[in-house]
C-alpha atoms as a PDB file:
ATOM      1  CA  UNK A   1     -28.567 -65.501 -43.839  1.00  0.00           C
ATOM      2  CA  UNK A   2     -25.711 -65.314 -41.562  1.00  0.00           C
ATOM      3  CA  UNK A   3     -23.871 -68.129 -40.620  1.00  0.00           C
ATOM      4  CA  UNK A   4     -23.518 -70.052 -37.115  1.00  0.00           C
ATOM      5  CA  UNK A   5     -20.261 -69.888 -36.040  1.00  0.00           C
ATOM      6  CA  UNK A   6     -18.779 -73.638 -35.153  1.00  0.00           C
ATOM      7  CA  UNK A   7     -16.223 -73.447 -32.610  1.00  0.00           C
ATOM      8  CA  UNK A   8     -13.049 -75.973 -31.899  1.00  0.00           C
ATOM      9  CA  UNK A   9     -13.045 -78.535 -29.278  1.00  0.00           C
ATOM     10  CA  UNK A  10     -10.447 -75.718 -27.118  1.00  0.00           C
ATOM     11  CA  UNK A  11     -12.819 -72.871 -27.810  1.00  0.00           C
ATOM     12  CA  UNK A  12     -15.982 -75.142 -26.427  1.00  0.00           C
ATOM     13  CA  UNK A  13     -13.540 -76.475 -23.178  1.00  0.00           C
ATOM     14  CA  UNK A  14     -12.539 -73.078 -22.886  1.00  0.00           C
ATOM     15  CA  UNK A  15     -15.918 -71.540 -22.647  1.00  0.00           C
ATOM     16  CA  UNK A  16     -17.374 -74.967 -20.042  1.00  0.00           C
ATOM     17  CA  UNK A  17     -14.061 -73.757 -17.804  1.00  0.00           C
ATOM     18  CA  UNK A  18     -15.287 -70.303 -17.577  1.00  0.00           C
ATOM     19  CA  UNK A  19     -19.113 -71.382 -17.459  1.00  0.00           C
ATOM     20  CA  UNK A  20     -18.091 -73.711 -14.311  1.00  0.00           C
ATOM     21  CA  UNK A  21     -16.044 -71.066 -12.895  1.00  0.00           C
ATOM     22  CA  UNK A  22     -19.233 -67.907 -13.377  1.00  0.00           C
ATOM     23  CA  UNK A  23     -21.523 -70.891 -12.125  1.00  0.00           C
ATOM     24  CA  UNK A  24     -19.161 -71.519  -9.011  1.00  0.00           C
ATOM     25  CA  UNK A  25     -19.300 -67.659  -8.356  1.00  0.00           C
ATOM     26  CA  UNK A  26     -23.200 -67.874  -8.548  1.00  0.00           C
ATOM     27  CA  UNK A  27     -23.091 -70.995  -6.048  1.00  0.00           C
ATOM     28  CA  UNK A  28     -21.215 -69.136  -3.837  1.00  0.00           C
ATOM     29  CA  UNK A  29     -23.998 -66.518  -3.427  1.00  0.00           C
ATOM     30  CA  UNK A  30     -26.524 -69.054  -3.160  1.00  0.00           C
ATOM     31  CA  UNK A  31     -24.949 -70.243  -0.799  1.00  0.00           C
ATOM     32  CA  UNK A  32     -24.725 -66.912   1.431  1.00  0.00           C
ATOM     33  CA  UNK A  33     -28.309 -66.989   1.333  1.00  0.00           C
ATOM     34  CA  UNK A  34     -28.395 -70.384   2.624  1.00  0.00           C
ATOM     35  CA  UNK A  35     -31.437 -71.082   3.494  1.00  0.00           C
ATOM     36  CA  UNK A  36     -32.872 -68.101   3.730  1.00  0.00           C
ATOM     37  CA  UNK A  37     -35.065 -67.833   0.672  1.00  0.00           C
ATOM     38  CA  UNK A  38     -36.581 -71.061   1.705  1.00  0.00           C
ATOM     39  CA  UNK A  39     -37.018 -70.003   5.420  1.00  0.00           C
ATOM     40  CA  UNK A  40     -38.945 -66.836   4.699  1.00  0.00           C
ATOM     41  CA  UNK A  41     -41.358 -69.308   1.851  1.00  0.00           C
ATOM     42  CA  UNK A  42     -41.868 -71.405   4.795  1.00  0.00           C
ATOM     43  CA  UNK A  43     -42.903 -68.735   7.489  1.00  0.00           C
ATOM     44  CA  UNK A  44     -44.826 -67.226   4.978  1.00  0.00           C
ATOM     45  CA  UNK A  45     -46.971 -70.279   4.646  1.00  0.00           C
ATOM     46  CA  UNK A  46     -46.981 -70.644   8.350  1.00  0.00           C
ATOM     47  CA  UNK A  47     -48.299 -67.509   9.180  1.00  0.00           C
ATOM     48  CA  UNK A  48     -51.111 -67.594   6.028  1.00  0.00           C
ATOM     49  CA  UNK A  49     -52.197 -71.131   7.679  1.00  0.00           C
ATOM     50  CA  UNK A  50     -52.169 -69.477  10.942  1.00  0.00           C
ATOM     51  CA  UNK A  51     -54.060 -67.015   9.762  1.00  0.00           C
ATOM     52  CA  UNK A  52     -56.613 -68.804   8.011  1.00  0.00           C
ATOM     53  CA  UNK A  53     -57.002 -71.426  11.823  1.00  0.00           C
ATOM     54  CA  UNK A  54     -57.702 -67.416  12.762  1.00  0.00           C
ATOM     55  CA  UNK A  55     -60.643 -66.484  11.090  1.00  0.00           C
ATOM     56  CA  UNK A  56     -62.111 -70.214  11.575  1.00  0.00           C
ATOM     57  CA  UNK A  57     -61.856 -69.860  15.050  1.00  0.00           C
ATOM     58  CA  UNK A  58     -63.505 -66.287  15.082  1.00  0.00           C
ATOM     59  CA  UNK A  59     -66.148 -67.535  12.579  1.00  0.00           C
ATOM     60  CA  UNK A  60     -67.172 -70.924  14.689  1.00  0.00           C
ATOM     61  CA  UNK A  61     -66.900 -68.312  17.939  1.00  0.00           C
ATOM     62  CA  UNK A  62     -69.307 -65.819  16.040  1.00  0.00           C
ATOM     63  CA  UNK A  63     -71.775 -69.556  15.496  1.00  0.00           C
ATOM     64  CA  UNK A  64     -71.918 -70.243  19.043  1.00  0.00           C
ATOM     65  CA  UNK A  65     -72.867 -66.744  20.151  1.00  0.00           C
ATOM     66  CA  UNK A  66     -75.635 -66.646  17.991  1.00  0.00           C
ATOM     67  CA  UNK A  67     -76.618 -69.983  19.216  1.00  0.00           C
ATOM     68  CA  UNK A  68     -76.421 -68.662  22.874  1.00  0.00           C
ATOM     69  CA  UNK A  69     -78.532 -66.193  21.630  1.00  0.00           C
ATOM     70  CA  UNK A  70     -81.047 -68.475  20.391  1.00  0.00           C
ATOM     71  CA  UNK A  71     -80.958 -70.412  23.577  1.00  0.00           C
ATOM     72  CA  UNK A  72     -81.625 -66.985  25.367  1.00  0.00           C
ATOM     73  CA  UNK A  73     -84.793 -66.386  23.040  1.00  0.00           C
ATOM     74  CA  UNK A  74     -85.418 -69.806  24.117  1.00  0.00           C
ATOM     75  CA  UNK A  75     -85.483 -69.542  27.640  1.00  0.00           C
ATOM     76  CA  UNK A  76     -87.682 -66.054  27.431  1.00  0.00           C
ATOM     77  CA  UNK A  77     -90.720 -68.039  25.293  1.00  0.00           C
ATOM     78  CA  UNK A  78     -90.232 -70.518  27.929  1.00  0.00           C
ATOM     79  CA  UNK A  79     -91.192 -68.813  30.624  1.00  0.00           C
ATOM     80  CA  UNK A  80     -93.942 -66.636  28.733  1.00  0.00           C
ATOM     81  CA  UNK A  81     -95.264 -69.843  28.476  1.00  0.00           C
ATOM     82  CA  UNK A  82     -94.992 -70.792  32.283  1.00  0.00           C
ATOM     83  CA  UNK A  83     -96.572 -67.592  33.181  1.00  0.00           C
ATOM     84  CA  UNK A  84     -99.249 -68.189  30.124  1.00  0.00           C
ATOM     85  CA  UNK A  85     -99.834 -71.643  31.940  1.00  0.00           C
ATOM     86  CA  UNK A  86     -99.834 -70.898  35.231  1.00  0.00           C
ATOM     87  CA  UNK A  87    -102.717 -67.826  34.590  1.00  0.00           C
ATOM     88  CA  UNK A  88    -104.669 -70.304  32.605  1.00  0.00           C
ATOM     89  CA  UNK A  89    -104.655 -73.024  35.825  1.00  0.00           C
ATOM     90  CA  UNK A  90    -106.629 -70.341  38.074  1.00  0.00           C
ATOM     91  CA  UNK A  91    -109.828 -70.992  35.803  1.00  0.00           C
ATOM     92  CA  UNK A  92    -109.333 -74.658  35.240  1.00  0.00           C
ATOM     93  CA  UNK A  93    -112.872 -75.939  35.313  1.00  0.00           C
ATOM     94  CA  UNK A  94    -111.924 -79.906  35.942  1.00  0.00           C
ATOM     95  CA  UNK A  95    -109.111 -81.734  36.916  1.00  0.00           C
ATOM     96  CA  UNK A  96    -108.537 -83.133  33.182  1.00  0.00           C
ATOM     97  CA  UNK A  97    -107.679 -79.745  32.056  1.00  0.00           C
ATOM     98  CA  UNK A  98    -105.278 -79.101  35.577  1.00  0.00           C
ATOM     99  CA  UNK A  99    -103.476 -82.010  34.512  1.00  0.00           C
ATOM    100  CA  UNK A 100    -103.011 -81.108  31.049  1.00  0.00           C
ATOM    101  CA  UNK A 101    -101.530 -76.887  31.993  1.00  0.00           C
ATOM    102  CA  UNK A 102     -99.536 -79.072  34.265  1.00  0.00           C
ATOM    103  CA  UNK A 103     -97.803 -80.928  31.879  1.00  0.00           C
ATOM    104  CA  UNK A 104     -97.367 -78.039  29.583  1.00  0.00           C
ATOM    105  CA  UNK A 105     -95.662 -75.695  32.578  1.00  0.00           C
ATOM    106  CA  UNK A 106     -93.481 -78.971  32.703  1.00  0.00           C
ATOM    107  CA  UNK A 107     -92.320 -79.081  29.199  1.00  0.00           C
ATOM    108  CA  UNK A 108     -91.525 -75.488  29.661  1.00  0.00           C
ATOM    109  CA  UNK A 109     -89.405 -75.882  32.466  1.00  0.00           C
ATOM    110  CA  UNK A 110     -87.305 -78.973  31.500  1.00  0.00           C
ATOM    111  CA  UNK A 111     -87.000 -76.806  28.076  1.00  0.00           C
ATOM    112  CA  UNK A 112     -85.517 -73.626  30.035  1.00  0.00           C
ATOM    113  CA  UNK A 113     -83.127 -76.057  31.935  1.00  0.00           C
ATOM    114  CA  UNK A 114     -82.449 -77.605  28.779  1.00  0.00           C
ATOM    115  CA  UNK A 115     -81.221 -73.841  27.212  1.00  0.00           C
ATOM    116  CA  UNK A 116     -79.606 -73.335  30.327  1.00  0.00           C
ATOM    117  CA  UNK A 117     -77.382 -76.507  30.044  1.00  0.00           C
ATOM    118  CA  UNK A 118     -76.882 -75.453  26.079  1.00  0.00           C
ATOM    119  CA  UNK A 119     -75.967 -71.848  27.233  1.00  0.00           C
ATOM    120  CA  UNK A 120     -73.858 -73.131  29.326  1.00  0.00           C
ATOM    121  CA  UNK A 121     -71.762 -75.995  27.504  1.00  0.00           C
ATOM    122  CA  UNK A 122     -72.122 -73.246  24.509  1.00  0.00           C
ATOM    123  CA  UNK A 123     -70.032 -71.048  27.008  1.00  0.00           C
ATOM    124  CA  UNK A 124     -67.528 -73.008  27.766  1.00  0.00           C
ATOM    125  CA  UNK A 125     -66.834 -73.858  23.920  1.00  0.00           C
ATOM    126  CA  UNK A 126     -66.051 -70.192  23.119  1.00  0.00           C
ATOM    127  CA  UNK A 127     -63.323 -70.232  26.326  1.00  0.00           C
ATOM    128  CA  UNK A 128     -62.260 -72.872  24.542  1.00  0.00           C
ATOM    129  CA  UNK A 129     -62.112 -71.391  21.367  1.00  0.00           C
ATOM    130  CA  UNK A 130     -60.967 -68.143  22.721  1.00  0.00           C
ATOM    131  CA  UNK A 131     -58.031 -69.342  24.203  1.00  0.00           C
ATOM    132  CA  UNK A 132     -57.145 -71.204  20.588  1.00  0.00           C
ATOM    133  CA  UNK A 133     -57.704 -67.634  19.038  1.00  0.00           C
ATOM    134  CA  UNK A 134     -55.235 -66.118  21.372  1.00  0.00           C
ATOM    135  CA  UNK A 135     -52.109 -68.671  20.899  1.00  0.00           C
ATOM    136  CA  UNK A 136     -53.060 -68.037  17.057  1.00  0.00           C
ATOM    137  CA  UNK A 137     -52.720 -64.217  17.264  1.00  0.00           C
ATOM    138  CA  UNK A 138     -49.478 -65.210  19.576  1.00  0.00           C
ATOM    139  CA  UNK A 139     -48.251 -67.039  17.081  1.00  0.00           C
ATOM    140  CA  UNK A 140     -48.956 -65.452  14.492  1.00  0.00           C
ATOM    141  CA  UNK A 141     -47.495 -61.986  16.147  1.00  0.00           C
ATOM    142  CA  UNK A 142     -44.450 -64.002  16.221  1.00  0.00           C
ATOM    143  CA  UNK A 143     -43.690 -65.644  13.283  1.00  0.00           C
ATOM    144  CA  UNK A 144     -44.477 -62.147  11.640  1.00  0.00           C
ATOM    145  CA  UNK A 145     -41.291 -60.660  13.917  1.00  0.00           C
ATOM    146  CA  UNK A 146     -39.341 -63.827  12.955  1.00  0.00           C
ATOM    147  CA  UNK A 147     -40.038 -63.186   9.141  1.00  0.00           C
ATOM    148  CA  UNK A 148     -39.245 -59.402   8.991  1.00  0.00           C
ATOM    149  CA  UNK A 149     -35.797 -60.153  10.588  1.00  0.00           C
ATOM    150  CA  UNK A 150     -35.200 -63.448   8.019  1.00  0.00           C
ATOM    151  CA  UNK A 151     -36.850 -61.010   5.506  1.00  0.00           C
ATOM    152  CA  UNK A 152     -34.355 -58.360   6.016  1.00  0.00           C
ATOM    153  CA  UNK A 153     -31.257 -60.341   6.533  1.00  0.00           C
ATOM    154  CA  UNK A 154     -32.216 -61.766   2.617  1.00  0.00           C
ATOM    155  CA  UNK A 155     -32.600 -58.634   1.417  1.00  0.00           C
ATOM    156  CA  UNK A 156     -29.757 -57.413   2.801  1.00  0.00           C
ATOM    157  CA  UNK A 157     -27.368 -60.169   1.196  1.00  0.00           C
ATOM    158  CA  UNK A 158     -29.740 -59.735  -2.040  1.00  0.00           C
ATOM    159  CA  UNK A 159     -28.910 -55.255  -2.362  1.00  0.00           C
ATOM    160  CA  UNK A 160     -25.183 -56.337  -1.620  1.00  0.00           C
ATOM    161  CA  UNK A 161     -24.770 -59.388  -4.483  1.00  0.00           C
ATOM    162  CA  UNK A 162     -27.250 -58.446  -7.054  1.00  0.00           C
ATOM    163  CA  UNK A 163     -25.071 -56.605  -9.208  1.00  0.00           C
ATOM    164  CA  UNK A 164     -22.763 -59.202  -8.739  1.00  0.00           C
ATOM    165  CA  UNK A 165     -24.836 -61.808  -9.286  1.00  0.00           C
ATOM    166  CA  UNK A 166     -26.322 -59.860 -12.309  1.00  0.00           C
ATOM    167  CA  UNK A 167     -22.984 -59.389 -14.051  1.00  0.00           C
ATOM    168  CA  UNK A 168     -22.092 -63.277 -13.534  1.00  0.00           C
ATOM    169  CA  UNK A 169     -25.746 -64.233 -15.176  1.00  0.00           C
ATOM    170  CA  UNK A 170     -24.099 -62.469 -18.210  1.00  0.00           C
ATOM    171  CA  UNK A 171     -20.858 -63.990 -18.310  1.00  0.00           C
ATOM    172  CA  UNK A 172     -22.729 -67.665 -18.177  1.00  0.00           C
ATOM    173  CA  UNK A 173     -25.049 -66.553 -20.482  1.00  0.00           C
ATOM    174  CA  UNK A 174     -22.527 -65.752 -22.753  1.00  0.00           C
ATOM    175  CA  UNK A 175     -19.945 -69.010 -21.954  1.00  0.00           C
ATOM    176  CA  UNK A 176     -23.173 -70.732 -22.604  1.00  0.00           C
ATOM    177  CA  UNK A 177     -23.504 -70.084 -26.203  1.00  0.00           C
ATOM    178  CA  UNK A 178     -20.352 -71.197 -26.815  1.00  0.00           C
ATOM    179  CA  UNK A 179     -21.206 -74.635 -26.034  1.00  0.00           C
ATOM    180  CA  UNK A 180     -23.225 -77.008 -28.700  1.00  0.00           C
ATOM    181  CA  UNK A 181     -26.828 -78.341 -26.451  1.00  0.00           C
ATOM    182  CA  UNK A 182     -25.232 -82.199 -26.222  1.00  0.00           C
ATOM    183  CA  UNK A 183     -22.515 -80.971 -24.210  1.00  0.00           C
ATOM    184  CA  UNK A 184     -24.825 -78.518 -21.905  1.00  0.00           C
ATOM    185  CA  UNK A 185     -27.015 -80.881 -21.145  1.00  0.00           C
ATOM    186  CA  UNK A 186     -24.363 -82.914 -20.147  1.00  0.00           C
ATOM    187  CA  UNK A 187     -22.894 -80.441 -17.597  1.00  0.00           C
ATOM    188  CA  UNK A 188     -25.946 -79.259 -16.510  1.00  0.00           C
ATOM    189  CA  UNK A 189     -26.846 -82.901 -15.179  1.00  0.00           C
ATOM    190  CA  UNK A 190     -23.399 -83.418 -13.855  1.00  0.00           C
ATOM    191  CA  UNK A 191     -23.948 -80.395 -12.272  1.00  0.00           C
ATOM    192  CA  UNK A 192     -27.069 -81.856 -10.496  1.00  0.00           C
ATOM    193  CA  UNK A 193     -25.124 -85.043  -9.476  1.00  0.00           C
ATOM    194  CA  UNK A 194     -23.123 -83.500  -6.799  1.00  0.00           C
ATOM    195  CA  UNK A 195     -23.714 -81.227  -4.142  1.00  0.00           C
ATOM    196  CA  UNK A 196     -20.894 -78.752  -4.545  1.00  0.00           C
ATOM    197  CA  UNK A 197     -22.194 -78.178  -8.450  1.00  0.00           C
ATOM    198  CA  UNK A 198     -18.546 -79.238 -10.099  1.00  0.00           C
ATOM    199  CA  UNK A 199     -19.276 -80.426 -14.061  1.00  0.00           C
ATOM    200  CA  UNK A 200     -15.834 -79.027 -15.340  1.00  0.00           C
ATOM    201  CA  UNK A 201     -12.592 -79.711 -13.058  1.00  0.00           C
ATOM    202  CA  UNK A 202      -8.605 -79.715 -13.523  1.00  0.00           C
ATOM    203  CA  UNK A 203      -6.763 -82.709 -13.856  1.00  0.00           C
ATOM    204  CA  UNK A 204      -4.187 -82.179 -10.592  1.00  0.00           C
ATOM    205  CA  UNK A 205      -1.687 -84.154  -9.586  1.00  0.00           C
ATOM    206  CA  UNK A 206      -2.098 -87.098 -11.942  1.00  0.00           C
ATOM    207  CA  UNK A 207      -6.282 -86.926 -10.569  1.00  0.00           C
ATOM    208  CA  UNK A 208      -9.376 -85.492 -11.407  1.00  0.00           C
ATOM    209  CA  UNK A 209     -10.260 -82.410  -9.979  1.00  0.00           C
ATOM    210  CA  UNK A 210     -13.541 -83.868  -8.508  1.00  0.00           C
ATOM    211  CA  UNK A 211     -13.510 -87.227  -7.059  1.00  0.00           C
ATOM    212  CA  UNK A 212      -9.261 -87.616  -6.762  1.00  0.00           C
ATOM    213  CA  UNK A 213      -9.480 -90.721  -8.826  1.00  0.00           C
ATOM    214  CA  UNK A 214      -5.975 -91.366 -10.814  1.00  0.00           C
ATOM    215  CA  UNK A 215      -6.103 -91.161 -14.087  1.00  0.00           C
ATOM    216  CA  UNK A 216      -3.957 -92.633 -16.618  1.00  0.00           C
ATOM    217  CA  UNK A 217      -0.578 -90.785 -18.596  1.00  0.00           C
ATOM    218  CA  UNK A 218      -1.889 -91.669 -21.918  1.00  0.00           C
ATOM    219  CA  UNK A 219      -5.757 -90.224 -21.114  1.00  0.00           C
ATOM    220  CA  UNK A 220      -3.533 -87.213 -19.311  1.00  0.00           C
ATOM    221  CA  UNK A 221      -1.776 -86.888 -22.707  1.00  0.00           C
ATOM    222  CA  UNK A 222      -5.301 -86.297 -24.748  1.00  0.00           C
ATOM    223  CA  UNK A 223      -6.284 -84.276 -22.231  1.00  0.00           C
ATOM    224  CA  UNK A 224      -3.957 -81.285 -23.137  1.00  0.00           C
ATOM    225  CA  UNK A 225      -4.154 -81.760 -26.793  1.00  0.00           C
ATOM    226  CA  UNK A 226      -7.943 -80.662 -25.916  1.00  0.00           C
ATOM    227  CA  UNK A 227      -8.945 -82.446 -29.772  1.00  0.00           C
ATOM    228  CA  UNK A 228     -11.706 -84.594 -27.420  1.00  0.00           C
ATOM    229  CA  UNK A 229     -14.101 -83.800 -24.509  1.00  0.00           C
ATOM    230  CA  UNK A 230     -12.644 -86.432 -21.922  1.00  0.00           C
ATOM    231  CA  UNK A 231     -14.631 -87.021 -18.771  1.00  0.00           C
ATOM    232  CA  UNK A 232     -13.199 -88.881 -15.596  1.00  0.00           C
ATOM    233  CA  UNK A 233     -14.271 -92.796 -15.825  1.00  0.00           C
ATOM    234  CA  UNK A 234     -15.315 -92.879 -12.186  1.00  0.00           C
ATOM    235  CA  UNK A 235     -17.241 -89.517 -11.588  1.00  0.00           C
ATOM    236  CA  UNK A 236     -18.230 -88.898 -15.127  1.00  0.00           C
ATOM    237  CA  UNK A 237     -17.068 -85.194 -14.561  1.00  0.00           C
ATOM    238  CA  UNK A 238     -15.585 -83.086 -17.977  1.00  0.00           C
ATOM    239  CA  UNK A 239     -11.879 -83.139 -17.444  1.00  0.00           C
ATOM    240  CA  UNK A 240      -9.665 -80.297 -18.658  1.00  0.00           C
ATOM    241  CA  UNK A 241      -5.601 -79.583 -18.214  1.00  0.00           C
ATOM    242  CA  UNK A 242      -4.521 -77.591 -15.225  1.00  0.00           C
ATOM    243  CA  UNK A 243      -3.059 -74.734 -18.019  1.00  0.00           C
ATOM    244  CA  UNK A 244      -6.417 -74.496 -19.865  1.00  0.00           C
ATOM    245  CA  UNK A 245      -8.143 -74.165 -16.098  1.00  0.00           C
ATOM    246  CA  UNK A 246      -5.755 -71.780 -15.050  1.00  0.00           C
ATOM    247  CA  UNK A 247      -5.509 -69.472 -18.453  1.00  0.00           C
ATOM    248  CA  UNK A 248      -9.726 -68.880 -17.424  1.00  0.00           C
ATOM    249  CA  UNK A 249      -9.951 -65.914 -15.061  1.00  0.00           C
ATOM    250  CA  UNK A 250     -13.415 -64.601 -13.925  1.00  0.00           C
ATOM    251  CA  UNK A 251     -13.832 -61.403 -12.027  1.00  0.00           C
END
């Protein structure tokens, strides 16, 4: 079985300089998407919402015509019924029975007036609901031109950085497993702690690379004998001499 190669303190500070460095490169592209990817997620999401409001609106607009309809239906058996009535009162043999084809030609006609007013509350709801249908298709006509152009600008920055971003995938890949799991998760959480993504920085001008704060000759003095990891006392950030940072080139 082969054997895992174990590498020196240098070799592991060498390879978290040039992981920081590949991961800086890869931050910078995120960063010329901005938020772009996030943008067209969210307009996506929009428009699918909008979309379903759409067929809601068209489905509860379909339920009130075919209650209309109903109400129509309505109306007709009502006035069968009137004319049904008003034919049986010419051979009414008492008043009794007048009184009673009265009272059904009654019924009838508060139950036409009662479609009528249905009909027409019913018709008012779908002006209603047509005019809710129409900012949707609005809307959704324009978010739709708003994500093609956010769409396009992404894909645009996407063609000219992928095999940019492809090669510097690699080279972290690579810096990656040069460094035990202790120390990676250790930069990797680092890396989380601050917004411009700096685990591994310089010691310049007597201060850490990150957060400026001094630090001492002596801790300076371990620093370039790179025997130790040494991280900055204030930030928590891994600290490396200006030469190692410097010797690291990524293209």
């Amino acid at each position: 079985m082969a054997s895992v190669k174990e590498f020196s303190v240098e070799e592991k500070l060498t390879s978290m300089v040039r992981l920081q460095k590949v991961d800086s490169k890869l931050d910078e592209i995120q960063i010329l998407k901005g938020e772009l990817p996030m943008e067209v997620k969210d307009l996506e999401d929009e428009i699918e919402g909008l979309h379903s409001r759409q067929t809601r609106v068209e489905e509860e607009i379909n339920g009130i015509t075919e209650f209309i309809e109903q109400k129509k239906e309505g109306i007709k058996e009502a006035q069968a019924l009137i004319k049904k009535y008003e034919k049986q009162s010419e051979n009414v043999k008492n008043n009794r029975e007048f009184e009673a084809i009265n009272k059904e030609i009654e019924m009838q006609q508060l139950e036409e007036k009662l479609c009528e007013k249905h009909i027409k509350d019913a018709t008012e709801e779908i002006a209603e609901k047509a005019k809710q249908l129409e900012f949707a298709k609005k809307a959704v006509t324009t978010k739709e031109a708003n994500l093609s152009g956010k769409k396009g600008e992404l894909e645009k920055i996407i063609n000219e950085t992928e095999k940019e971003e492809k090669h510097y995938n690699k080279e972290a890949a690579s810096a990656r497993a040069q460094v035990d799991e202790r120390l990676l998760m250790s930069y990797d959480r680092i890396r989380k702690n601050y917004r411009n993504g700096l685990a591994v920085v310089p010691v310049e001008r007597d201060s850490c690379g990150g957060c400026f704060h001094a630090i001492p000759p002596q801790k300076q003095s371990e620093i370039k004998l790179r025997k130790k990891v040494m991280v900055c006392e204030n930030c928590g950030r891994i600290l490396v001499d200006a030469d190692l940072n410097d010797a690291v080139e990524v293209k």
